[in-house]
PDB file of N, CA and C in Angstrom:
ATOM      1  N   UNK A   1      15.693 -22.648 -14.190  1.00  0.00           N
ATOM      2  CA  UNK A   1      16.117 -21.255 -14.118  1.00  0.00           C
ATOM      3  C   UNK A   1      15.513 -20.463 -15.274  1.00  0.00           C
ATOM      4  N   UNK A   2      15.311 -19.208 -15.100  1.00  0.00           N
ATOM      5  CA  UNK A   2      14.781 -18.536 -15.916  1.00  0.00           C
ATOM      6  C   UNK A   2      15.783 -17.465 -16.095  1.00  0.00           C
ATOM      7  N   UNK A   3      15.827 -16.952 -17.614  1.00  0.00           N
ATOM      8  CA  UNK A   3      16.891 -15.928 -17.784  1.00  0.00           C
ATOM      9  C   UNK A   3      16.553 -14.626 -18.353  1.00  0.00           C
ATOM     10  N   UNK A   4      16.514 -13.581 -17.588  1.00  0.00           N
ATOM     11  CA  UNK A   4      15.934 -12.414 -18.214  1.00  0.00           C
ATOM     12  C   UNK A   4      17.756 -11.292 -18.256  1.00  0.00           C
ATOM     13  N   UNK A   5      17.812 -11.064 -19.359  1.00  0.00           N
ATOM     14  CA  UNK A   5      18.775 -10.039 -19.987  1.00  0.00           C
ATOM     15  C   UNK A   5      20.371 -10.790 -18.763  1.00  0.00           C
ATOM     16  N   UNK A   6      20.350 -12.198 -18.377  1.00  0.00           N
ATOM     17  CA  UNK A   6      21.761 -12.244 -18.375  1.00  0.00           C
ATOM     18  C   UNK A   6      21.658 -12.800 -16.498  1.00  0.00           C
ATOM     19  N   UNK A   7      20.406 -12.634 -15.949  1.00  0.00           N
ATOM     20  CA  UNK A   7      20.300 -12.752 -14.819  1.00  0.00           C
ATOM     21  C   UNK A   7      19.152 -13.776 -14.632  1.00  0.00           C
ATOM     22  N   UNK A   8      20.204 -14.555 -14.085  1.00  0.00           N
ATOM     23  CA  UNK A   8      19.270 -16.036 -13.307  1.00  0.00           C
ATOM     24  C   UNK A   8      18.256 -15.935 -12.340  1.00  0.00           C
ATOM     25  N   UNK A   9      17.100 -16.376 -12.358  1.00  0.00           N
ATOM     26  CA  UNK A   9      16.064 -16.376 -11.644  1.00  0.00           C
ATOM     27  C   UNK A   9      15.684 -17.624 -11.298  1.00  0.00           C
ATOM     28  N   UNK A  10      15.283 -18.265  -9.720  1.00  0.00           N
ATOM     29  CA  UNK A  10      14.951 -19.611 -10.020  1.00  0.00           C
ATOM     30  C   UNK A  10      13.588 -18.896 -10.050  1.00  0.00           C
ATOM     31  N   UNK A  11      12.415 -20.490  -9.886  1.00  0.00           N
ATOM     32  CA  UNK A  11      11.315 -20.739  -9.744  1.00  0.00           C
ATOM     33  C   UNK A  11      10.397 -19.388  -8.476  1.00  0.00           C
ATOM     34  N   UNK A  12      11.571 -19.701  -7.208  1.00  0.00           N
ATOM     35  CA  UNK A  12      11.249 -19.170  -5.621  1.00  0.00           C
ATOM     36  C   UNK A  12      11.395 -18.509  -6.201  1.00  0.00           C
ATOM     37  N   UNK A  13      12.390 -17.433  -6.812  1.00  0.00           N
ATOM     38  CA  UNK A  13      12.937 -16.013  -6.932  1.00  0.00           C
ATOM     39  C   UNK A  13      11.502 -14.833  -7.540  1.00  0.00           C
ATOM     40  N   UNK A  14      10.903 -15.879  -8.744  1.00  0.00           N
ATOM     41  CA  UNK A  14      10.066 -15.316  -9.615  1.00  0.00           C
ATOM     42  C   UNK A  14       8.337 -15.166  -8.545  1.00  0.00           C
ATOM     43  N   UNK A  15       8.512 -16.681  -8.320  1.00  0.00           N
ATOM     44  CA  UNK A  15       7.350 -16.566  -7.158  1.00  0.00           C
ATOM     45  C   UNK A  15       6.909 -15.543  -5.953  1.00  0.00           C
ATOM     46  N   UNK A  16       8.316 -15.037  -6.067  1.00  0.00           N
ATOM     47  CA  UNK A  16       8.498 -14.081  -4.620  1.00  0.00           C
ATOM     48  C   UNK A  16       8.381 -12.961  -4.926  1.00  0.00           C
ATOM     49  N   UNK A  17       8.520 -12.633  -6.271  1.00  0.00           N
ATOM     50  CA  UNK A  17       8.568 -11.349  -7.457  1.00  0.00           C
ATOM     51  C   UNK A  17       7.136 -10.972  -7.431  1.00  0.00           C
ATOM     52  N   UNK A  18       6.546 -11.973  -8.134  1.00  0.00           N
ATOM     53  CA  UNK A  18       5.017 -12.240  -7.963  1.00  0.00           C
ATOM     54  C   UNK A  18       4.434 -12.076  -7.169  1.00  0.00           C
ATOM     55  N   UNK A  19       4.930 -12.300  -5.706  1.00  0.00           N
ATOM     56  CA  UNK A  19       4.180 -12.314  -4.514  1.00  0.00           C
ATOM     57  C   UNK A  19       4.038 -10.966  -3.698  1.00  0.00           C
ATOM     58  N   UNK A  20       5.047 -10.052  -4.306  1.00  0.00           N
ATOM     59  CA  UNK A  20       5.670  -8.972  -4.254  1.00  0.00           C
ATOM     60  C   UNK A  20       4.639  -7.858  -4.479  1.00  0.00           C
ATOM     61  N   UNK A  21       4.464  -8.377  -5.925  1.00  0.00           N
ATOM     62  CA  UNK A  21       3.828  -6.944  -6.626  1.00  0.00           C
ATOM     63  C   UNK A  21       2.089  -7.401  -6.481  1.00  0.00           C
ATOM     64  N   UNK A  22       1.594  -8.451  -6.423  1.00  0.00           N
ATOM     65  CA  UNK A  22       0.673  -8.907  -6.760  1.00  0.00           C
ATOM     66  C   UNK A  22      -0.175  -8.170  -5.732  1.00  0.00           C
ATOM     67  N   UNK A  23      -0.999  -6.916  -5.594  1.00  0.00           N
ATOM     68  CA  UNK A  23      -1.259  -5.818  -4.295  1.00  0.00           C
ATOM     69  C   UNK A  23      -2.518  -6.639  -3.671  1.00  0.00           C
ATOM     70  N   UNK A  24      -3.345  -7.040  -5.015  1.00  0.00           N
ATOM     71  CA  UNK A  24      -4.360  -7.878  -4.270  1.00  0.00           C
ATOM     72  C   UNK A  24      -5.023  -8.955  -4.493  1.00  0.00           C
ATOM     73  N   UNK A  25      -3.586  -9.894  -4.389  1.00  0.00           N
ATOM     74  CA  UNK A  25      -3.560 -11.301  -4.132  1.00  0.00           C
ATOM     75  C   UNK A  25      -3.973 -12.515  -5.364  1.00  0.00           C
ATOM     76  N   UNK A  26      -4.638 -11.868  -6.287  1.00  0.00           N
ATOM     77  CA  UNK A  26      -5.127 -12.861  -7.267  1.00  0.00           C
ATOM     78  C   UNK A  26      -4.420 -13.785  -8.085  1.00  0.00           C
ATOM     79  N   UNK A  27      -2.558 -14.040  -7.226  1.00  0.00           N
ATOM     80  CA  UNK A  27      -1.870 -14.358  -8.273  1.00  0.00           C
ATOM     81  C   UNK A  27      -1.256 -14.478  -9.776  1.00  0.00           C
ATOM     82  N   UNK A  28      -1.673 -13.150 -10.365  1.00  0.00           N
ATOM     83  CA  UNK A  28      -1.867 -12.470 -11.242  1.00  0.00           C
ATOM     84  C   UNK A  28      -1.106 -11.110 -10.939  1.00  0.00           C
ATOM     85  N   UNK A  29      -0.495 -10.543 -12.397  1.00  0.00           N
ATOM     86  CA  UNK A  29       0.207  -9.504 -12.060  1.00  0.00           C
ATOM     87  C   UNK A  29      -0.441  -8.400 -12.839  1.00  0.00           C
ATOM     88  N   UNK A  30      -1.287  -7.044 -12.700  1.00  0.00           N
ATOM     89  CA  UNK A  30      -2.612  -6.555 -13.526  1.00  0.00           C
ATOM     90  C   UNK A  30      -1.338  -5.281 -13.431  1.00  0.00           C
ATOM     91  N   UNK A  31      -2.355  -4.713 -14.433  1.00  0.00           N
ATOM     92  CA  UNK A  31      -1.573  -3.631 -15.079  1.00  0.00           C
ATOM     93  C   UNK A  31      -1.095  -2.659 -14.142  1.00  0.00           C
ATOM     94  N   UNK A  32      -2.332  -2.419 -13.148  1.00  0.00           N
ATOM     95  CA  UNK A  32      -1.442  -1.446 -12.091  1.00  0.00           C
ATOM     96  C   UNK A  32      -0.544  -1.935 -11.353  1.00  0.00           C
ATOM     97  N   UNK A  33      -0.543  -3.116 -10.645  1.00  0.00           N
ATOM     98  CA  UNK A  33       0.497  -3.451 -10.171  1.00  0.00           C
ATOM     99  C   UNK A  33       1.667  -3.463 -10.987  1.00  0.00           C
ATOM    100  N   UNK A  34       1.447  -4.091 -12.138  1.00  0.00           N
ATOM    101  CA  UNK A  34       2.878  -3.753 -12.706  1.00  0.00           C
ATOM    102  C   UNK A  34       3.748  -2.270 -13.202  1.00  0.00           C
ATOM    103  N   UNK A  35       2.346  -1.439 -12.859  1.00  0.00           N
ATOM    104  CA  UNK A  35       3.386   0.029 -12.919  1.00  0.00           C
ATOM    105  C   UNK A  35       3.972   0.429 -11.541  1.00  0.00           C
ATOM    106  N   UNK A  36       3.255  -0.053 -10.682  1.00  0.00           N
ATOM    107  CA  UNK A  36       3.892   0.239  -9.049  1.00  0.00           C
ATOM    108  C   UNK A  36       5.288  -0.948  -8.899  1.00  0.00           C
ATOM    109  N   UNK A  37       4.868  -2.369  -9.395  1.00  0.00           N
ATOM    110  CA  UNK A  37       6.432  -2.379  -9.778  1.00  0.00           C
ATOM    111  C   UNK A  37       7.268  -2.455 -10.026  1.00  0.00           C
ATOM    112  N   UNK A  38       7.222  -1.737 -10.996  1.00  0.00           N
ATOM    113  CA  UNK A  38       8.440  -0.797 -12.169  1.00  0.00           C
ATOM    114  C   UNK A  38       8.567   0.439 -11.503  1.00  0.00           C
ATOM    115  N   UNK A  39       8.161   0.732 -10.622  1.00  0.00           N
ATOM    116  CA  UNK A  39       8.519   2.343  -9.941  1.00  0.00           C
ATOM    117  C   UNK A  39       9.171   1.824  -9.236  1.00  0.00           C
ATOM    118  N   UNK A  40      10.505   2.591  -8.453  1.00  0.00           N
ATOM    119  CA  UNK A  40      10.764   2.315  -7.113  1.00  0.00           C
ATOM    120  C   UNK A  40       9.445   3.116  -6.180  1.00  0.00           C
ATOM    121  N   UNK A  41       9.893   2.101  -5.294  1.00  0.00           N
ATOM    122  CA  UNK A  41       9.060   2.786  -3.706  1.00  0.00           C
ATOM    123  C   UNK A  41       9.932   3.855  -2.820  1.00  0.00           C
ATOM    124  N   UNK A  42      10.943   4.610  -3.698  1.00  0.00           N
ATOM    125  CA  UNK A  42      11.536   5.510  -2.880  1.00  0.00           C
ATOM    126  C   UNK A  42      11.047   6.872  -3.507  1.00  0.00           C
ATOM    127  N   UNK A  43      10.602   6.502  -4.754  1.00  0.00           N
ATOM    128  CA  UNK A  43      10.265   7.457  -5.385  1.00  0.00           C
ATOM    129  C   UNK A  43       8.168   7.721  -4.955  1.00  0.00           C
ATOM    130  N   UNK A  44       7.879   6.609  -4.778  1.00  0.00           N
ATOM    131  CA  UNK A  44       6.497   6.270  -4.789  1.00  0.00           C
ATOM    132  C   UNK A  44       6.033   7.119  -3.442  1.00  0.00           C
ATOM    133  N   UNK A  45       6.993   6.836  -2.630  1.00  0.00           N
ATOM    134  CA  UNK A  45       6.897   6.983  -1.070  1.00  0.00           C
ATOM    135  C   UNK A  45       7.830   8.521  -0.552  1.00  0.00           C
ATOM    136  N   UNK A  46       7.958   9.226  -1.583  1.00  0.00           N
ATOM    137  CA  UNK A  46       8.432  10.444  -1.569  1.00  0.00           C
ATOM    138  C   UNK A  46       7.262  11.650  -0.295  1.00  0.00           C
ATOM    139  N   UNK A  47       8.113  12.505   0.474  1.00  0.00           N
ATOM    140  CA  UNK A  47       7.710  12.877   1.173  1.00  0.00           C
ATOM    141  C   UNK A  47       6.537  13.812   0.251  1.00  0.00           C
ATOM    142  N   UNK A  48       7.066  14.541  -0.609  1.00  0.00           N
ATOM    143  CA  UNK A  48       5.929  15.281  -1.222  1.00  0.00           C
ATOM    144  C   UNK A  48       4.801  14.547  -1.975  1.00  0.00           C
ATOM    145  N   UNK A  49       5.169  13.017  -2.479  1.00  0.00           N
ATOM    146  CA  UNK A  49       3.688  12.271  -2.991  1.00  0.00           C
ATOM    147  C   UNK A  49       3.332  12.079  -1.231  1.00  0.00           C
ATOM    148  N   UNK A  50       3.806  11.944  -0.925  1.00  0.00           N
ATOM    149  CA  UNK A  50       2.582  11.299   0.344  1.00  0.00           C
ATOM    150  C   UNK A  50       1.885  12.161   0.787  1.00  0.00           C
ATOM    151  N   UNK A  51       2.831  13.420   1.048  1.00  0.00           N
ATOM    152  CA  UNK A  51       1.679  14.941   1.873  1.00  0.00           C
ATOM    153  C   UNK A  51       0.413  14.819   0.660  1.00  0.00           C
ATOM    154  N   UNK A  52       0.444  14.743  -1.059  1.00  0.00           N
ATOM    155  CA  UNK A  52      -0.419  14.687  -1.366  1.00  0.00           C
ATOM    156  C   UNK A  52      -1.406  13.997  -1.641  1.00  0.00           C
ATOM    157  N   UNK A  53      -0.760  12.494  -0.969  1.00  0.00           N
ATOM    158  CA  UNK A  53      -1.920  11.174  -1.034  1.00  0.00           C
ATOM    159  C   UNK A  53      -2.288  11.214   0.543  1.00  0.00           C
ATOM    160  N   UNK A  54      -1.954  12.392   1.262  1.00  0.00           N
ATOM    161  CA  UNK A  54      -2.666  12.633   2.622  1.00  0.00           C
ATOM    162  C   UNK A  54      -3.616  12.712   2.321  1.00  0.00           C
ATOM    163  N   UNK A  55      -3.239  14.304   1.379  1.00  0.00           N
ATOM    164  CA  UNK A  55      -4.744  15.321   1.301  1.00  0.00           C
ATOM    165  C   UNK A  55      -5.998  14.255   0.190  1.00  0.00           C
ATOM    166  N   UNK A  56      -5.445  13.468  -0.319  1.00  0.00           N
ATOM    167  CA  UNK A  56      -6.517  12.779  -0.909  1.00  0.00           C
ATOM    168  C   UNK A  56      -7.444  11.998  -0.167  1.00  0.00           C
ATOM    169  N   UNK A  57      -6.525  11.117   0.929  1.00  0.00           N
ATOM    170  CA  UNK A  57      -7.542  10.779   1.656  1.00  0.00           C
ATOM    171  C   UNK A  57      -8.257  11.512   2.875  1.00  0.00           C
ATOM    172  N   UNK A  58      -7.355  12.470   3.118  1.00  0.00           N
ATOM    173  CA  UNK A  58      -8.375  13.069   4.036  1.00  0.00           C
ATOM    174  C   UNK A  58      -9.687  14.221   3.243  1.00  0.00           C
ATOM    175  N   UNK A  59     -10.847  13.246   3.008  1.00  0.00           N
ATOM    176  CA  UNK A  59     -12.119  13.954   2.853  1.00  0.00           C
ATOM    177  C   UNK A  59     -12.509  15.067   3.049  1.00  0.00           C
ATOM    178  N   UNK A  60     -12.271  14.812   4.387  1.00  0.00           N
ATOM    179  CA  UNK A  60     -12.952  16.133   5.177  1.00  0.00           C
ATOM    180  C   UNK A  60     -11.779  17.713   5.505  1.00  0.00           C
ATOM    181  N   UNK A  61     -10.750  17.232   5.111  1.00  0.00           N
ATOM    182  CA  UNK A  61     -10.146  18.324   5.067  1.00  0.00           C
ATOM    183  C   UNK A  61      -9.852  18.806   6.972  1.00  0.00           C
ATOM    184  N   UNK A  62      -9.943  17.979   7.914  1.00  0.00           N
ATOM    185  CA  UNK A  62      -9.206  18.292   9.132  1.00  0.00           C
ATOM    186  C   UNK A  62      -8.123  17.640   9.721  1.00  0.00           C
ATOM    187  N   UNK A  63      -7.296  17.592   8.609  1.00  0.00           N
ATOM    188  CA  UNK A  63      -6.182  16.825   8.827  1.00  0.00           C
ATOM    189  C   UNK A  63      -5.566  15.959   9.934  1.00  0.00           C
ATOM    190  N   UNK A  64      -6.373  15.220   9.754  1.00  0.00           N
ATOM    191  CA  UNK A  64      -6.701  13.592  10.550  1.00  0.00           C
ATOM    192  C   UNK A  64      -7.118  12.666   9.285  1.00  0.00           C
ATOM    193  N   UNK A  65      -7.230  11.397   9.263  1.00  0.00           N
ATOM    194  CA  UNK A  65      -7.601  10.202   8.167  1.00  0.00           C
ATOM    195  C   UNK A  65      -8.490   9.565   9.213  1.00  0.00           C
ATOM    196  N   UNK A  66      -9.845   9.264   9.039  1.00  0.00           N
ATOM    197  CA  UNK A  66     -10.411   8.012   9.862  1.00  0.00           C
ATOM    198  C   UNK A  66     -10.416   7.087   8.859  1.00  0.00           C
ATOM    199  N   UNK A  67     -10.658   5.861   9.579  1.00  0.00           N
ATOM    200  CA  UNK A  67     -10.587   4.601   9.422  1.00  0.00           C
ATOM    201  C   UNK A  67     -11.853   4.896   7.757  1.00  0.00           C
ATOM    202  N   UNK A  68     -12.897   5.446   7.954  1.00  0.00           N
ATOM    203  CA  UNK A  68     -13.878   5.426   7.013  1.00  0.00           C
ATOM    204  C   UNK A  68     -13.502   5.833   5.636  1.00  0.00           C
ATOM    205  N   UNK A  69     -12.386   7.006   6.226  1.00  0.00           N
ATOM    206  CA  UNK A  69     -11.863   7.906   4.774  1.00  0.00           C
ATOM    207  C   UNK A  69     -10.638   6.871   4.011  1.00  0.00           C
ATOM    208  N   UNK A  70     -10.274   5.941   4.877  1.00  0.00           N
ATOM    209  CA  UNK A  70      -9.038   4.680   4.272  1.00  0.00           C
ATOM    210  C   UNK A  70     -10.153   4.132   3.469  1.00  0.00           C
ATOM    211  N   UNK A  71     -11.132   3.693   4.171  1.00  0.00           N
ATOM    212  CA  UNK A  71     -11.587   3.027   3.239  1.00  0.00           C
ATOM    213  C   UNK A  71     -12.069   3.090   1.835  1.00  0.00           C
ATOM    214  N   UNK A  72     -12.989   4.546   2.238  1.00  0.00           N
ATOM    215  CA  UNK A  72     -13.204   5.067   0.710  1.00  0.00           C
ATOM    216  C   UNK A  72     -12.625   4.964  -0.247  1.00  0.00           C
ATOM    217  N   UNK A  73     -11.443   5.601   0.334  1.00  0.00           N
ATOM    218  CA  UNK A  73     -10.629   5.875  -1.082  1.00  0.00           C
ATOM    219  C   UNK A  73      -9.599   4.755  -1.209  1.00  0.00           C
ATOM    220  N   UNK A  74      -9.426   3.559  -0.623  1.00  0.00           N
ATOM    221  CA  UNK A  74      -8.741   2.497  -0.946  1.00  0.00           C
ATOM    222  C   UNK A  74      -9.646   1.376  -1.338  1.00  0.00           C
ATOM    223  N   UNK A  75     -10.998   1.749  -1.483  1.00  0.00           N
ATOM    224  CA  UNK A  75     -11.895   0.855  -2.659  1.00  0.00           C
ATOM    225  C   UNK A  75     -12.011   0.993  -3.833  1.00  0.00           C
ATOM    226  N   UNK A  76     -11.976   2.584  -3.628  1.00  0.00           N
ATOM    227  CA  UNK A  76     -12.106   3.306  -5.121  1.00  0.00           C
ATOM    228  C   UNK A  76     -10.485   2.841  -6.297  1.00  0.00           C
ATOM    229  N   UNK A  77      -9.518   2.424  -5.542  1.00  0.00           N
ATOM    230  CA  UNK A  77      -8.190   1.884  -6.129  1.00  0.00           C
ATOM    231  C   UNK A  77      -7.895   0.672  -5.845  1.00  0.00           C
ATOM    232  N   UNK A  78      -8.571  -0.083  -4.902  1.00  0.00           N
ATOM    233  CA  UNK A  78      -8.075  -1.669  -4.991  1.00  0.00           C
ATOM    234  C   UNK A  78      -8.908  -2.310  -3.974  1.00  0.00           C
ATOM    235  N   UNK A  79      -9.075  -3.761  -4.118  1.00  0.00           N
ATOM    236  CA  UNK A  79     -10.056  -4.445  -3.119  1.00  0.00           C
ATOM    237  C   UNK A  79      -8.930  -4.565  -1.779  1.00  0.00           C
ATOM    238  N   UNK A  80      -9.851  -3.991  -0.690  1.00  0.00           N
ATOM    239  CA  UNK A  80      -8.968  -3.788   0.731  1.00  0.00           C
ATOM    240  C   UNK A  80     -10.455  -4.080   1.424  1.00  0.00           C
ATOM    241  N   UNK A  81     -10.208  -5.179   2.319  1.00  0.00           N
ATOM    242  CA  UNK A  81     -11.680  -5.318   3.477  1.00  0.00           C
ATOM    243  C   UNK A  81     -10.977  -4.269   4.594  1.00  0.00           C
ATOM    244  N   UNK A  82     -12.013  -4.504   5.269  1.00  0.00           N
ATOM    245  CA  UNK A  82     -12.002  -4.025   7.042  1.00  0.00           C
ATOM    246  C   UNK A  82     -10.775  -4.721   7.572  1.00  0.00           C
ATOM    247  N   UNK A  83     -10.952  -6.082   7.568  1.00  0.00           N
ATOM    248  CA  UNK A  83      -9.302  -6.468   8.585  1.00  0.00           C
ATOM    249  C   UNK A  83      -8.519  -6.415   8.282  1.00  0.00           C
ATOM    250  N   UNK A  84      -8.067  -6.022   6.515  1.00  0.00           N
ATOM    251  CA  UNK A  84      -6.702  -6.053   6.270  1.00  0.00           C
ATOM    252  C   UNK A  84      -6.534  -4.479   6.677  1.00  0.00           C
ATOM    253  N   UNK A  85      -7.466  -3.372   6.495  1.00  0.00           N
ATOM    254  CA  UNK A  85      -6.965  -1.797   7.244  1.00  0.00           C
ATOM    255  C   UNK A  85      -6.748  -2.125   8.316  1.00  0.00           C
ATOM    256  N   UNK A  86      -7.723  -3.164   9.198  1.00  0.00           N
ATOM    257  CA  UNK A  86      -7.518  -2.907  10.830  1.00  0.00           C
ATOM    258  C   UNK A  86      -6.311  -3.581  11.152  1.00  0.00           C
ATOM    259  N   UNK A  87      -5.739  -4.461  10.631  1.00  0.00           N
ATOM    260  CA  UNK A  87      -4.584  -4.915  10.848  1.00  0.00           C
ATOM    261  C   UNK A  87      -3.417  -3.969  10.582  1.00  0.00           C
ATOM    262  N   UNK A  88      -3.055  -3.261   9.389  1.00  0.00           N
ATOM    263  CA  UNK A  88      -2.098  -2.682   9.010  1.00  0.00           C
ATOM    264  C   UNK A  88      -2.553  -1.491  10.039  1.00  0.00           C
ATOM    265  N   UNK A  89      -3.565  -0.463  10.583  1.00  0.00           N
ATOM    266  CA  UNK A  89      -3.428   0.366  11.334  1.00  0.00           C
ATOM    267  C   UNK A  89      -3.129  -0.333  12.684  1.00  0.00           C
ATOM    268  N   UNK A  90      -3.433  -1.148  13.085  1.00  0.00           N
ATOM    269  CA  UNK A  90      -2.855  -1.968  14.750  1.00  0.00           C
ATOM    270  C   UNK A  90      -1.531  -2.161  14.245  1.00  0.00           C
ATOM    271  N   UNK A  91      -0.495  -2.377  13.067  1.00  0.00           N
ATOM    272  CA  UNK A  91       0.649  -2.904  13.121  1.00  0.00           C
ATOM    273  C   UNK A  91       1.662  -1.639  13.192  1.00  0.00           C
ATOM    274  N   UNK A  92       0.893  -0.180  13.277  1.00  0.00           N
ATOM    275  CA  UNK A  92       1.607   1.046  13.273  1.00  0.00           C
ATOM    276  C   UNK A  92       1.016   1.884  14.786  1.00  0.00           C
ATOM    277  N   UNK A  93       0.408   0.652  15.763  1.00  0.00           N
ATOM    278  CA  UNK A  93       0.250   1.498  16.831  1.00  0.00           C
ATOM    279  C   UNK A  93      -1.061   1.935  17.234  1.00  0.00           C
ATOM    280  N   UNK A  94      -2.107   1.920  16.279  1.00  0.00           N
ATOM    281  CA  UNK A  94      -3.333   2.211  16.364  1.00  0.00           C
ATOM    282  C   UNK A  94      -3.680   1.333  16.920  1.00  0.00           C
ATOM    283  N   UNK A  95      -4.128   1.050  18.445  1.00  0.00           N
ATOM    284  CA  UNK A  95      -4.704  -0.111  18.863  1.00  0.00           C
ATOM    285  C   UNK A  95      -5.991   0.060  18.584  1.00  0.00           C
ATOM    286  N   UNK A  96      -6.878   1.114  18.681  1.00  0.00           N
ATOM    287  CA  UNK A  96      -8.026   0.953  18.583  1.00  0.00           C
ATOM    288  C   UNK A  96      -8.523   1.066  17.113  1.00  0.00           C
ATOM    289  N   UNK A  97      -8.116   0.783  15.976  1.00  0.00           N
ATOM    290  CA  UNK A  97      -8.582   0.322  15.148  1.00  0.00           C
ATOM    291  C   UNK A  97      -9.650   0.971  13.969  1.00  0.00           C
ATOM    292  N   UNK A  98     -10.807   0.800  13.993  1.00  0.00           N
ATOM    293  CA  UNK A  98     -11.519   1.601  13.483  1.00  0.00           C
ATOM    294  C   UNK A  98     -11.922   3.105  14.232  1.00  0.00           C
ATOM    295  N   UNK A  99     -11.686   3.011  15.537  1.00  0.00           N
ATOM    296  CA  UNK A  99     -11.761   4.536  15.936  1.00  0.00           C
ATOM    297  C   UNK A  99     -10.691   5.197  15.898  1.00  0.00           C
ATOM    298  N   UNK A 100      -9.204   5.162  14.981  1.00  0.00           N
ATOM    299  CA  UNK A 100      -8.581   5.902  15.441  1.00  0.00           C
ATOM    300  C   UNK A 100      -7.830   6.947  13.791  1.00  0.00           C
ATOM    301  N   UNK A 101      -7.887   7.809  14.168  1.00  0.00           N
ATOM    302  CA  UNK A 101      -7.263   8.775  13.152  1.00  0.00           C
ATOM    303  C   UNK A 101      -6.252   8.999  12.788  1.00  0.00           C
ATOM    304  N   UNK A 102      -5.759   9.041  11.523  1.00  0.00           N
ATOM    305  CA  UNK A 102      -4.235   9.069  11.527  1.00  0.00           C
ATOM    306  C   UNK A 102      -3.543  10.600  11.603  1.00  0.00           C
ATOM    307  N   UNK A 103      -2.602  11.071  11.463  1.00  0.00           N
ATOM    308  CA  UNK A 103      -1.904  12.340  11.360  1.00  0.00           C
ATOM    309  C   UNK A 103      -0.923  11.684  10.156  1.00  0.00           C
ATOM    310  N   UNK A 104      -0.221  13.336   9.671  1.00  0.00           N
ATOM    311  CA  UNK A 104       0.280  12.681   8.481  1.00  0.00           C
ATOM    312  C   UNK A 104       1.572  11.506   8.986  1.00  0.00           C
ATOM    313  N   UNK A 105       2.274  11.780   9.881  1.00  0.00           N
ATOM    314  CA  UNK A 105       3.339  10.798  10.309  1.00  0.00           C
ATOM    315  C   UNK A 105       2.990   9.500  10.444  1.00  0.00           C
ATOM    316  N   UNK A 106       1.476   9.553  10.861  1.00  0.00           N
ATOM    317  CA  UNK A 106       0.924   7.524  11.227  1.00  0.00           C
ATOM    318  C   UNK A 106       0.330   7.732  10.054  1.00  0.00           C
ATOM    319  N   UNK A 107       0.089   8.431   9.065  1.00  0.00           N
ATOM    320  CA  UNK A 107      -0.419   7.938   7.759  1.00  0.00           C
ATOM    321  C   UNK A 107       1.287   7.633   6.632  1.00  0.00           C
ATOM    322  N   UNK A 108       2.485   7.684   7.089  1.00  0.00           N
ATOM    323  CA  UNK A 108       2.998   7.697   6.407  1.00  0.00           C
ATOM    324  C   UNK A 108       3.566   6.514   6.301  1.00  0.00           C
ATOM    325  N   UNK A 109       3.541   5.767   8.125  1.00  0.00           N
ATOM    326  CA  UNK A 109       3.741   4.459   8.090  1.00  0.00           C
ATOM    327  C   UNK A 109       2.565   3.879   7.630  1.00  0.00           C
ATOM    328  N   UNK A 110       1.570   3.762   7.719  1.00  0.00           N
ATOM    329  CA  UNK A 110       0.439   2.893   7.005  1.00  0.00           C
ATOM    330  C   UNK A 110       0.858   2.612   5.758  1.00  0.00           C
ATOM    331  N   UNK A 111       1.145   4.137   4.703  1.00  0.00           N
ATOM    332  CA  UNK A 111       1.564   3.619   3.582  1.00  0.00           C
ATOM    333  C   UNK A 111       2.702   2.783   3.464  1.00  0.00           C
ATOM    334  N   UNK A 112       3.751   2.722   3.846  1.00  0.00           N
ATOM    335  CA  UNK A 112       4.681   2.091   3.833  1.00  0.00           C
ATOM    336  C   UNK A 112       4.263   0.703   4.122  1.00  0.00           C
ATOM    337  N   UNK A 113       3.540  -0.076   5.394  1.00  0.00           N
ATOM    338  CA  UNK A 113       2.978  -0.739   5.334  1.00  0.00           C
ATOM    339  C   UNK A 113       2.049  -1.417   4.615  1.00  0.00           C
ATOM    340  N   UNK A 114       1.318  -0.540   3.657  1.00  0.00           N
ATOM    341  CA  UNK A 114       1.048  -0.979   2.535  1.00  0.00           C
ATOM    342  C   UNK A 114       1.660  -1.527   1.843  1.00  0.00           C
ATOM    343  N   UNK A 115       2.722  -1.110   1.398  1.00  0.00           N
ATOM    344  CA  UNK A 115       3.748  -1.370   0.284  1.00  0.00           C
ATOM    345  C   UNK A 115       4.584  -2.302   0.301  1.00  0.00           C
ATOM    346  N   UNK A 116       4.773  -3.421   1.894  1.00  0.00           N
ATOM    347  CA  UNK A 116       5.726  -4.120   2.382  1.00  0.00           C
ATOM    348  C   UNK A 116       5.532  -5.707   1.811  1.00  0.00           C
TER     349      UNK A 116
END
């Protein structure tokens, strides 16, 4: 058991902690991840941050997201291939995958899906 300020943790508990925050996978917990989490995700996932992590990814400014504009700008902040977007957009309904555009409502589950 591990004891941080009074509260027991086993081995699983910490592993799962880890497994949690760790965004891209290296088993390792890097500095950004550890500020995402120490934030809550209620705060992260606030309707007004997201309208403005819309407008970030949408490039082009016609408020739609393609598959191309996820990518951009989710390289430029963390290693994300092609199947892990095409998966998380098929797991919110997008069957078609790289052809399909989000609106802010299917961009809001993506993020969330991100975050899960």
């Amino acid at each position: 058991m591990n004891i941080v300020k009074g509260i027991d943790f086993s081995e699983k508990d910490v592993e799962a902690l880890i497994k949690r925050v760790d965004a891209n996978g290296s088993g390792e917990i890097d500095y950004n991840e550890f500020l995402l989490g120490a934030v809550s995700l209620d705060k992260i996932l606030s309707e007004d941050r997201l309208e403005k992590a819309f407008k970030i990814f949408d490039l082009n400014h016609d408020n739609q997201i393609s598959f191309a504009e996820i990518k951009t700008v989710l390289q430029d902040v963390r290693e994300t291939d092609d199947a892990t977007i095409e998966k998380t957009l098929k797991s919110i309904g997008k069957n078609e995958g790289r052809n399909s555009n989000l609106n802010f409502k299917e961009f809001k589950q993506f993020i969330k899906q991100l975050f899960k």
